[in-house]
C-alpha atoms as a PDB file:
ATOM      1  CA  UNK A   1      82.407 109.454  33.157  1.00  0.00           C
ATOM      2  CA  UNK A   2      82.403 105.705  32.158  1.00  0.00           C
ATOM      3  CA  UNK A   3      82.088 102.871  34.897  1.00  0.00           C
ATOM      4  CA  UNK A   4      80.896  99.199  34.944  1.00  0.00           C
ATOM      5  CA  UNK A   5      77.536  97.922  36.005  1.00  0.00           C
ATOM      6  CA  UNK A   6      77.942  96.329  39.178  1.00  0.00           C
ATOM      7  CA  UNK A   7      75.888  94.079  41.991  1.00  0.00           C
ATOM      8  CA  UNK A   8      74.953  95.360  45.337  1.00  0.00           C
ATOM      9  CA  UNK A   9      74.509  92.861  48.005  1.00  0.00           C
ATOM     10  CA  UNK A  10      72.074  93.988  50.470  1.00  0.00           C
ATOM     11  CA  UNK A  11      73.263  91.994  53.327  1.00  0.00           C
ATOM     12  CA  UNK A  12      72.072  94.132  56.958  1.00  0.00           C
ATOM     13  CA  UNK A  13      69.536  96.057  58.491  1.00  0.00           C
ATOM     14  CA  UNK A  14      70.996  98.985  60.388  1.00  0.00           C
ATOM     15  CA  UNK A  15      70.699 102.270  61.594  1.00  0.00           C
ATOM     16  CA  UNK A  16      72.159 105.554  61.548  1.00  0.00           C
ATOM     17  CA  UNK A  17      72.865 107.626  65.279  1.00  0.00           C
ATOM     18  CA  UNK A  18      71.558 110.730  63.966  1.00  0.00           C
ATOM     19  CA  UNK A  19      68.424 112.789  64.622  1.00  0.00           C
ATOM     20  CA  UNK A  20      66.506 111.340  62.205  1.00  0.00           C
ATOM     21  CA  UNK A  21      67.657 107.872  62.876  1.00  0.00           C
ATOM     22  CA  UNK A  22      66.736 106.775  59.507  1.00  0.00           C
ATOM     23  CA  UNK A  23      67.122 102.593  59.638  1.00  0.00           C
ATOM     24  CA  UNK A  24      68.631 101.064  56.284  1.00  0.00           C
ATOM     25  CA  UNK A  25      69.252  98.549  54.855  1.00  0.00           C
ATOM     26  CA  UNK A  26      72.855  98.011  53.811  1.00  0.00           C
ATOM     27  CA  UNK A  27      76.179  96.099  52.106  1.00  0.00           C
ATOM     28  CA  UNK A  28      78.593  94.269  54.931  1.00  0.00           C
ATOM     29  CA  UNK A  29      81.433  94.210  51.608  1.00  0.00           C
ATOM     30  CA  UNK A  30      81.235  97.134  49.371  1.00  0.00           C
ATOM     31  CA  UNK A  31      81.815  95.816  45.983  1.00  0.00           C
ATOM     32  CA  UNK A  32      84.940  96.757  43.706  1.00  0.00           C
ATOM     33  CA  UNK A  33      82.497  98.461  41.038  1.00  0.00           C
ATOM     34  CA  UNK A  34      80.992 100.712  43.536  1.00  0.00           C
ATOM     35  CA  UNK A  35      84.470 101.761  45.023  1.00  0.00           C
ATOM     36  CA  UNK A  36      85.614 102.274  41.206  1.00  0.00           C
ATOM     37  CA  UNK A  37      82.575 104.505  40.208  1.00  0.00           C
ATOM     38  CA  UNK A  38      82.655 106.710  43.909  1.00  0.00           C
ATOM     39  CA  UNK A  39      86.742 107.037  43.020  1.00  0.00           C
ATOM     40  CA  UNK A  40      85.489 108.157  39.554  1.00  0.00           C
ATOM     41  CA  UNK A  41      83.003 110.953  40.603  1.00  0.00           C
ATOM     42  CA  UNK A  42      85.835 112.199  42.891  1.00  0.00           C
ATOM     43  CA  UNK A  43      88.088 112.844  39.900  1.00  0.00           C
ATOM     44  CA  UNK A  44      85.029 114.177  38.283  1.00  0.00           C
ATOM     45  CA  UNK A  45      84.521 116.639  41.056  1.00  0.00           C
ATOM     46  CA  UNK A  46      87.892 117.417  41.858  1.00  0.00           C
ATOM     47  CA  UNK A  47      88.139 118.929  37.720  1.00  0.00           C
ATOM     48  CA  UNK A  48      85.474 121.162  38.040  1.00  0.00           C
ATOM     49  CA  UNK A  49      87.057 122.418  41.450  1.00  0.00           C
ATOM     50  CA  UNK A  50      83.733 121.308  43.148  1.00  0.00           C
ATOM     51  CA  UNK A  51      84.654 120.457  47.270  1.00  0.00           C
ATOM     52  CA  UNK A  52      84.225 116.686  48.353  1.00  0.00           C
ATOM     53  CA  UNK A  53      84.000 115.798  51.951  1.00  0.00           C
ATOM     54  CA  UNK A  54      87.079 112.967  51.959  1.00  0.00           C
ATOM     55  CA  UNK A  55      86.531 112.228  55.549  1.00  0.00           C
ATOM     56  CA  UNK A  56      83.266 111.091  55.603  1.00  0.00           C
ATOM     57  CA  UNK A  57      82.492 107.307  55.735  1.00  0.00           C
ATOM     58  CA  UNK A  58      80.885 105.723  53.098  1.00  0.00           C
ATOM     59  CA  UNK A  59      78.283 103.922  53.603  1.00  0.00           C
ATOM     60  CA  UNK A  60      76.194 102.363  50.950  1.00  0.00           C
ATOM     61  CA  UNK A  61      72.943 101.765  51.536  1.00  0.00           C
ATOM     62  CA  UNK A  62      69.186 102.163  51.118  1.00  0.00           C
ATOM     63  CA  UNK A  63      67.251 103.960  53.383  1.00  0.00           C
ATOM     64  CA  UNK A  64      63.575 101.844  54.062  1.00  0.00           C
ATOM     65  CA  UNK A  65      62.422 104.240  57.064  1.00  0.00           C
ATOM     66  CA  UNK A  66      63.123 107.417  59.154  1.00  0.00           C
ATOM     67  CA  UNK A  67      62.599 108.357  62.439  1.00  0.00           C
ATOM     68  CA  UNK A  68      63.029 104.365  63.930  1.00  0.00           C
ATOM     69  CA  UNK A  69      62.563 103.885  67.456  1.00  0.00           C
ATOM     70  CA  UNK A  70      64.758 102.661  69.013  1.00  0.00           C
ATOM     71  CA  UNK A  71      67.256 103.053  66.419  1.00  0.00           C
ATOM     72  CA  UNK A  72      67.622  99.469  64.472  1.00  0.00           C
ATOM     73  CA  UNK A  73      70.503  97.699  65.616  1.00  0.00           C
ATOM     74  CA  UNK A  74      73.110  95.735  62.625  1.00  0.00           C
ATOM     75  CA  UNK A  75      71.007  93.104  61.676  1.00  0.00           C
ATOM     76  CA  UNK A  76      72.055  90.376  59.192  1.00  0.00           C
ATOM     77  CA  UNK A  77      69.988  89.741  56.055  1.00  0.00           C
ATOM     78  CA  UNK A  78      68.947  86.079  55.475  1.00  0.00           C
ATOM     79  CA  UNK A  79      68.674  85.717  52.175  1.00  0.00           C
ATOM     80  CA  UNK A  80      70.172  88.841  51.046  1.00  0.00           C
ATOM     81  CA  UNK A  81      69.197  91.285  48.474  1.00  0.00           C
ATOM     82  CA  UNK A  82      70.845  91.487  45.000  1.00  0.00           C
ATOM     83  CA  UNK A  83      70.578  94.697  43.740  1.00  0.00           C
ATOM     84  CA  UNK A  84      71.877  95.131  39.929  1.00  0.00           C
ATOM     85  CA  UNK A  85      72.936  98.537  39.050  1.00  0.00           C
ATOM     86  CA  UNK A  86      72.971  99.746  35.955  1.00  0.00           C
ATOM     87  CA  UNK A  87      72.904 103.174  36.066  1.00  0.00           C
ATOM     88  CA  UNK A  88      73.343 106.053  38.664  1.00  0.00           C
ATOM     89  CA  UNK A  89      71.347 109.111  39.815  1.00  0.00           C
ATOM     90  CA  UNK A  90      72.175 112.509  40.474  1.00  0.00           C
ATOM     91  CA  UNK A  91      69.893 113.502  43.405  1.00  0.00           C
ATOM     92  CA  UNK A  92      68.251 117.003  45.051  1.00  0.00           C
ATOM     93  CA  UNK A  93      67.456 116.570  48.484  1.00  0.00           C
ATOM     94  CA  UNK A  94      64.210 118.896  49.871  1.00  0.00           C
ATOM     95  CA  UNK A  95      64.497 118.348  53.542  1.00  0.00           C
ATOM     96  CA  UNK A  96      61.510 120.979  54.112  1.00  0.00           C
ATOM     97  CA  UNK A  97      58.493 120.046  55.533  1.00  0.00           C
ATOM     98  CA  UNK A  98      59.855 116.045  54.922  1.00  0.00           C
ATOM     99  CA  UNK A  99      62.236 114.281  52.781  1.00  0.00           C
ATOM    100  CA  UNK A 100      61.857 114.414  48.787  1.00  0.00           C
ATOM    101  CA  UNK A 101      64.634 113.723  46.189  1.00  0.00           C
ATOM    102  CA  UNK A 102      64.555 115.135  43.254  1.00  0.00           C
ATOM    103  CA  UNK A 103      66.508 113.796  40.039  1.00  0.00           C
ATOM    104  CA  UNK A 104      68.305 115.752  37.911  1.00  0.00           C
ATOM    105  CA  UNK A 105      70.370 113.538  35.848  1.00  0.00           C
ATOM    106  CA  UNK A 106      71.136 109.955  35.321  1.00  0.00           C
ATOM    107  CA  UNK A 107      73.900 107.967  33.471  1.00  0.00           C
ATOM    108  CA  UNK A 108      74.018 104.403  32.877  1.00  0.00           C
ATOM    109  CA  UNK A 109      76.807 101.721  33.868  1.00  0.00           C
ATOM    110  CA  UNK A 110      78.456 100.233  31.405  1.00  0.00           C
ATOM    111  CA  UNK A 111      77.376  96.542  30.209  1.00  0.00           C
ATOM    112  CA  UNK A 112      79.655  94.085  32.613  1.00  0.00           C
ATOM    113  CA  UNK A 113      82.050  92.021  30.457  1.00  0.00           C
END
C-alpha cells in the first residue's frame, strides 16, 4: 500500500473513560493524510477478507500514561506538537502482566510533494 507522509498536530491532552483510563495526548483536526492512509488499510483489509470494526471512533493519538487519576480532562496544547510521519507500524499488543507492543512490520510514507 502506498500513502503520503503527513504532519500530526498534537494539539490536546485528554483521556479515555475506560478502565485503564490511559490519558493522551491527541489531534483536535485529523489531517487529510491520516484519513487517506486509515481509508487505505481498510481496502487493504477488506482484500484479504480480514474483519474491521467500522463503528469504532477514531481517535488519533499518543498515549503518555495509564491508569490517570482522575481521568485527564480535554486540555488544549499551547504550543502544539508537530509530529512528522513518515512511516507506519504494524503493532502486537501483550496486555499480560502490563502493556508491551511489539512490532512486526513497518512501511514508510511516501516523500510529500
Amino acid at each position: 500500500m502506498h500513502a503520503p507522509a503527513f504532519e500530526l498536530v498534537l494539539d490536546r491532552a485528554a483521556g479515555f473513560p475506560i478502565a485503564t483510563a490511559p490519558a493522551f495526548l491527541g489531534c483536535r483536526t485529523v489531517p487529510p493524510g491520516l484519513h487517506g492512509l486509515w481509508d487505505g488499510l481498510e481496502r487493504e483489509l477488506a482484500a484479504e477478507a480480514v474483519p474491521v470494526c467500522a463503528s469504532r471512533e477514531r481517535v488519533p493519538h499518543v498515549t503518555v500514561l495509564r491508569g490517570a487519576k482522575p481521568p485527564w480532562t480535554d486540555t488544549p496544547l499551547s504550543p502544539p506538537i508537530r509530529w512528522a510521519v513518515h512511516e507506519f507500524h504494524l503493532l502486537r499488543s501483550d496486555l499480560r502482566g502490563g502493556f508491551a507492543y511489539n512490532t512486526l512490520a513497518t512501511w514508510p510514507l511516501a516523500a510529500a510533494g
